[in-house]
PDB file of N, CA and C in Angstrom:
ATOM      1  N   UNK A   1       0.845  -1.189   0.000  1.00  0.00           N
ATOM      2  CA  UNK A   1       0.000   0.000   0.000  1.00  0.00           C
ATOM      3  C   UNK A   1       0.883   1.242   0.000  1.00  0.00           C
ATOM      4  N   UNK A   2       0.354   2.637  -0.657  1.00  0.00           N
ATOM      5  CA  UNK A   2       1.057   3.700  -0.626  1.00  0.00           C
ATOM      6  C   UNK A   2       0.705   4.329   0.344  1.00  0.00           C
ATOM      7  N   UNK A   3       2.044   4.814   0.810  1.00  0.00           N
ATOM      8  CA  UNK A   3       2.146   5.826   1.951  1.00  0.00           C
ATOM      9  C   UNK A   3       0.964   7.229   1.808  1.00  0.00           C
ATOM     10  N   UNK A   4       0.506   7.380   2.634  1.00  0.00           N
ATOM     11  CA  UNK A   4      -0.974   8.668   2.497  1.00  0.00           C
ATOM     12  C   UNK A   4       0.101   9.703   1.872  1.00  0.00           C
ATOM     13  N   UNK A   5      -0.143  10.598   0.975  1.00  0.00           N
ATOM     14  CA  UNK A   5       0.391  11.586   0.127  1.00  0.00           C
ATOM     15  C   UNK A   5       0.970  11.375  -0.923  1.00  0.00           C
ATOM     16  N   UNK A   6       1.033   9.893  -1.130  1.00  0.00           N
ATOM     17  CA  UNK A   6       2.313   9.628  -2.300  1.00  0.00           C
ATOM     18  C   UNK A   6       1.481   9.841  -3.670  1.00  0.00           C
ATOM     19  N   UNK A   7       0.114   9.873  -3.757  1.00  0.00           N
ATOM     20  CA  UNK A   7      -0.222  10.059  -5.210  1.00  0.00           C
ATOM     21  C   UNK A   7       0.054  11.504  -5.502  1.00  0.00           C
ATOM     22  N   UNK A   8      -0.133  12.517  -4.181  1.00  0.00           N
ATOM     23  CA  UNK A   8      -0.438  13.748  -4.568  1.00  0.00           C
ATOM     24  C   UNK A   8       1.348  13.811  -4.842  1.00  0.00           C
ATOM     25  N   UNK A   9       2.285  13.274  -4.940  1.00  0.00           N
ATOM     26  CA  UNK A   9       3.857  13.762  -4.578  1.00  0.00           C
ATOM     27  C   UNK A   9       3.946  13.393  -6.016  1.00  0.00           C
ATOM     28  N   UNK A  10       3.705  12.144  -6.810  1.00  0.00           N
ATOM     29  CA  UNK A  10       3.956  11.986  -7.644  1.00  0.00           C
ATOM     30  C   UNK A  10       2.702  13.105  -8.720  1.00  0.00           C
ATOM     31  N   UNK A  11       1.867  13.703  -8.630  1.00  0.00           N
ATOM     32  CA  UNK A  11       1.169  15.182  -9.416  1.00  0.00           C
ATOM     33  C   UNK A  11       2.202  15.907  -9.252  1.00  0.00           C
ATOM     34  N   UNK A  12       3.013  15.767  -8.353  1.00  0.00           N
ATOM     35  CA  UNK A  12       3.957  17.572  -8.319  1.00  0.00           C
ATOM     36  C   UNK A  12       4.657  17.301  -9.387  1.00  0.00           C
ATOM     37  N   UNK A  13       5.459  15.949  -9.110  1.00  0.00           N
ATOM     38  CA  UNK A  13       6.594  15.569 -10.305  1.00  0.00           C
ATOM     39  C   UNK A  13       6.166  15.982 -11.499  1.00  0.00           C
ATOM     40  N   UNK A  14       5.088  15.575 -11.881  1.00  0.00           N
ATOM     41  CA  UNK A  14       4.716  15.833 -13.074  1.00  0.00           C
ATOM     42  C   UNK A  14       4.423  17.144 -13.595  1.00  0.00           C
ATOM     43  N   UNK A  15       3.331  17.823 -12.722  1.00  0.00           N
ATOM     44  CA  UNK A  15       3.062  18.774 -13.137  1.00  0.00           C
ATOM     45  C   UNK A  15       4.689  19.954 -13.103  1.00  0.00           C
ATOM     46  N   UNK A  16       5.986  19.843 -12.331  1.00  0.00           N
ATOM     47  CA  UNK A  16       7.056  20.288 -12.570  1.00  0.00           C
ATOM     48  C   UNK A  16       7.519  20.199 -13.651  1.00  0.00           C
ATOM     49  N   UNK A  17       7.663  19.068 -14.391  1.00  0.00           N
ATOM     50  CA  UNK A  17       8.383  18.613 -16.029  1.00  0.00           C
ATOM     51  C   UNK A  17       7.883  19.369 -16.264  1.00  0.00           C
ATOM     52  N   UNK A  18       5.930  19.343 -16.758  1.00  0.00           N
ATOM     53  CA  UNK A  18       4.872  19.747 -17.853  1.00  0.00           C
ATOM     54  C   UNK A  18       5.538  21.628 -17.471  1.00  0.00           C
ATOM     55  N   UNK A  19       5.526  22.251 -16.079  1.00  0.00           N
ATOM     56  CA  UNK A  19       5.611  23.366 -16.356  1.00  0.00           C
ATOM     57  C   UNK A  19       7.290  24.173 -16.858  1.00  0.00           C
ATOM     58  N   UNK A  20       8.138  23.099 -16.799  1.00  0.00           N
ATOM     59  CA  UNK A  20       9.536  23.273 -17.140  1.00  0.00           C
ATOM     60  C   UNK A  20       9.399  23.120 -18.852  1.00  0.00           C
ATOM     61  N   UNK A  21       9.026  22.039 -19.065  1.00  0.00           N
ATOM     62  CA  UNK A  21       8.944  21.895 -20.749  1.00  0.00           C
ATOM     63  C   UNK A  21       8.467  23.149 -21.668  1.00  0.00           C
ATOM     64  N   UNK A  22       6.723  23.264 -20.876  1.00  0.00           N
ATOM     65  CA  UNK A  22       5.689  24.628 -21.440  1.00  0.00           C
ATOM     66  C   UNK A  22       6.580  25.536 -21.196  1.00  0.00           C
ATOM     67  N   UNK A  23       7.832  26.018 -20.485  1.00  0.00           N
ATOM     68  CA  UNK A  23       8.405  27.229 -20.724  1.00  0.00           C
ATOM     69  C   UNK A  23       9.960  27.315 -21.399  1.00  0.00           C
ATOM     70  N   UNK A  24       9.932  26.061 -22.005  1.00  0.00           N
ATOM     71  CA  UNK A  24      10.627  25.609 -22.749  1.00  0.00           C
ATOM     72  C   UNK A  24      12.538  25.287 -22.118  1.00  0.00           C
ATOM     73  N   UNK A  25      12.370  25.134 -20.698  1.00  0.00           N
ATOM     74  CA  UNK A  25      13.625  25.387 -20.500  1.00  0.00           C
ATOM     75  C   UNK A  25      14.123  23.998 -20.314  1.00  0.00           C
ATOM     76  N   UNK A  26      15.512  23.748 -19.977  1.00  0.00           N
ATOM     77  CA  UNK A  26      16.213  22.718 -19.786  1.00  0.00           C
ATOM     78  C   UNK A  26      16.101  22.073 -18.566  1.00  0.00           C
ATOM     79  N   UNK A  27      16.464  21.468 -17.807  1.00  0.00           N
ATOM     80  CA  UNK A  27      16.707  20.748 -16.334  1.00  0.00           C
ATOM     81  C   UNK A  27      18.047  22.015 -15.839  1.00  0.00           C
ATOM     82  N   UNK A  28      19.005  21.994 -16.918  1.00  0.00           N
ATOM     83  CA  UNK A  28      19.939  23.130 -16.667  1.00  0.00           C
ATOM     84  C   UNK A  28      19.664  24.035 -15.993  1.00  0.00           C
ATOM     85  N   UNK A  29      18.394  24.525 -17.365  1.00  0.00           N
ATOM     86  CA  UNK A  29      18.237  26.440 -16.852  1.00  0.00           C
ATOM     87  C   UNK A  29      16.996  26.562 -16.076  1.00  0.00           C
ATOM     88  N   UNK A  30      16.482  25.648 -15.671  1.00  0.00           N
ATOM     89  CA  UNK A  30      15.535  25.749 -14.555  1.00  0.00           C
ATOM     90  C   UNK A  30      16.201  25.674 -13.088  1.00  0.00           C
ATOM     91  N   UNK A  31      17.011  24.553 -13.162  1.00  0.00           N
ATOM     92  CA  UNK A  31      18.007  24.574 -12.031  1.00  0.00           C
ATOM     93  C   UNK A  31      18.848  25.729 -11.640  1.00  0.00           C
ATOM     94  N   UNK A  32      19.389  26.500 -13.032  1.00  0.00           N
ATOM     95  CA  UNK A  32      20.242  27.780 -12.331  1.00  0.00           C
ATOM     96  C   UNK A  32      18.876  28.577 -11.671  1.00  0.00           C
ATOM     97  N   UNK A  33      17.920  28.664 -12.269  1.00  0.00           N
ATOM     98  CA  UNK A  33      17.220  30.109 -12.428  1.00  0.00           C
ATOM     99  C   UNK A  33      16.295  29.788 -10.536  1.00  0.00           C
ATOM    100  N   UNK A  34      16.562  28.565 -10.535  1.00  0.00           N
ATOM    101  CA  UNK A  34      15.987  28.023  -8.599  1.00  0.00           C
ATOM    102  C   UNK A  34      17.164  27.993  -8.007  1.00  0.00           C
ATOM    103  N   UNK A  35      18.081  27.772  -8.402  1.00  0.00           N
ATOM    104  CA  UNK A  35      19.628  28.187  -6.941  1.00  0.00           C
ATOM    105  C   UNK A  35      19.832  26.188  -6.813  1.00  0.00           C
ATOM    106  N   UNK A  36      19.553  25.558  -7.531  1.00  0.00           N
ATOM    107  CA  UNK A  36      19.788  23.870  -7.185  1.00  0.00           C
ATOM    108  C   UNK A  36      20.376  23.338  -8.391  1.00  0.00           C
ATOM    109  N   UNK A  37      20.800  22.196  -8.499  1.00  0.00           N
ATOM    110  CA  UNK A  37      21.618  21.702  -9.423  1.00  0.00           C
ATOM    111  C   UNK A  37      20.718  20.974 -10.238  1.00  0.00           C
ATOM    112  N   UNK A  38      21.013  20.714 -11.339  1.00  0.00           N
ATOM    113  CA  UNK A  38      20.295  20.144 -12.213  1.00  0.00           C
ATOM    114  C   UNK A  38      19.932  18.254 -11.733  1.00  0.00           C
ATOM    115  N   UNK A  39      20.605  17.844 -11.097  1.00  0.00           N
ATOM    116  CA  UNK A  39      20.039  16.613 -10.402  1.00  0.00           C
ATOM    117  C   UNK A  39      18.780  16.658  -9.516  1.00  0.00           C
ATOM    118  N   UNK A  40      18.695  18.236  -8.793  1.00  0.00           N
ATOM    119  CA  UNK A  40      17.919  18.116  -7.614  1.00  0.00           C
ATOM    120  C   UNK A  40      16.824  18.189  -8.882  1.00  0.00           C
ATOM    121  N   UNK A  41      16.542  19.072  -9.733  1.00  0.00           N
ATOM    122  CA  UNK A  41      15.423  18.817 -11.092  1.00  0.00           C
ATOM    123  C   UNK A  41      14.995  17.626 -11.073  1.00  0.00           C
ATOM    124  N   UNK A  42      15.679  17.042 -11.585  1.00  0.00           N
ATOM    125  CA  UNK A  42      15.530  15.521 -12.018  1.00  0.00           C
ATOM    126  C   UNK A  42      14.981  14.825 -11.107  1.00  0.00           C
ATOM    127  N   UNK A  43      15.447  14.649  -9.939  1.00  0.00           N
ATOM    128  CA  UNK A  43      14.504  14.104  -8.996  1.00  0.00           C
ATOM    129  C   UNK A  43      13.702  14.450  -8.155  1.00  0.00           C
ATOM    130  N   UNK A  44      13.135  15.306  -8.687  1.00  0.00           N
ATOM    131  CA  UNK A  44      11.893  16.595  -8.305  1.00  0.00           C
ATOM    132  C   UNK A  44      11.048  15.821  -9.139  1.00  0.00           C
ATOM    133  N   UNK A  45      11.257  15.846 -10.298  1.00  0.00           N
ATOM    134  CA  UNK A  45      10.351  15.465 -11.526  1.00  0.00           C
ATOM    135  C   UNK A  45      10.375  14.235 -11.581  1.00  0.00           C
ATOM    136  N   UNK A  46      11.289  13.039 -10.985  1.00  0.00           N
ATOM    137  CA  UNK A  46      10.952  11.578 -10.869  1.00  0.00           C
ATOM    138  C   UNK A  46      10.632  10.931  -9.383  1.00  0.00           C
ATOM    139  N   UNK A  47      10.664  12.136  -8.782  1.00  0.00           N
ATOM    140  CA  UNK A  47       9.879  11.528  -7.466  1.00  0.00           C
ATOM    141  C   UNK A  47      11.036  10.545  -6.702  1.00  0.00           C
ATOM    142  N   UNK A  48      12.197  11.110  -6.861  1.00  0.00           N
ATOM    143  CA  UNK A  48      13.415  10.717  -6.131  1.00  0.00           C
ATOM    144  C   UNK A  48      13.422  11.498  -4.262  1.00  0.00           C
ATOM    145  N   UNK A  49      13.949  10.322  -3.377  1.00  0.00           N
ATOM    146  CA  UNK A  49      13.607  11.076  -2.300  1.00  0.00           C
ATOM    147  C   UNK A  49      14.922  10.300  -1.484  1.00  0.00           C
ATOM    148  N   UNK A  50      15.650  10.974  -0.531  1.00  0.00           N
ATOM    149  CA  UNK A  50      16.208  10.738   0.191  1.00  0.00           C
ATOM    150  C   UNK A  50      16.289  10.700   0.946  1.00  0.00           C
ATOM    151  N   UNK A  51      15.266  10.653   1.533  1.00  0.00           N
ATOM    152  CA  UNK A  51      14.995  10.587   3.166  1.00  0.00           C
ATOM    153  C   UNK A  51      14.895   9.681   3.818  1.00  0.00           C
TER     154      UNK A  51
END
């Protein structure tokens, strides 16, 4: 069973790509333009967690 919140965690992921793509930018230049590295992107948008 999924942990209570995990559907809504995996909408963010997504809806992050969809609004990175619609403004046409990279994982790069979204990452400079937030102060994080282009990995923390990536697993923003795949629902990577380290906790």
């Amino acid at each position: 069973m999924e942990p209570e919140g995990a559907v809504e965690r995996m909408e963010i992921g997504a809806k992050l790509k969809g609004a990175r793509i619609s403004a046409k930018l990279t994982q790069e230049q979204a990452a400079q333009a937030l102060g994080v590295s282009r990995q923390t992107i990536s697993n923003w948008e795949n629902e990577v967690s380290h906790s």
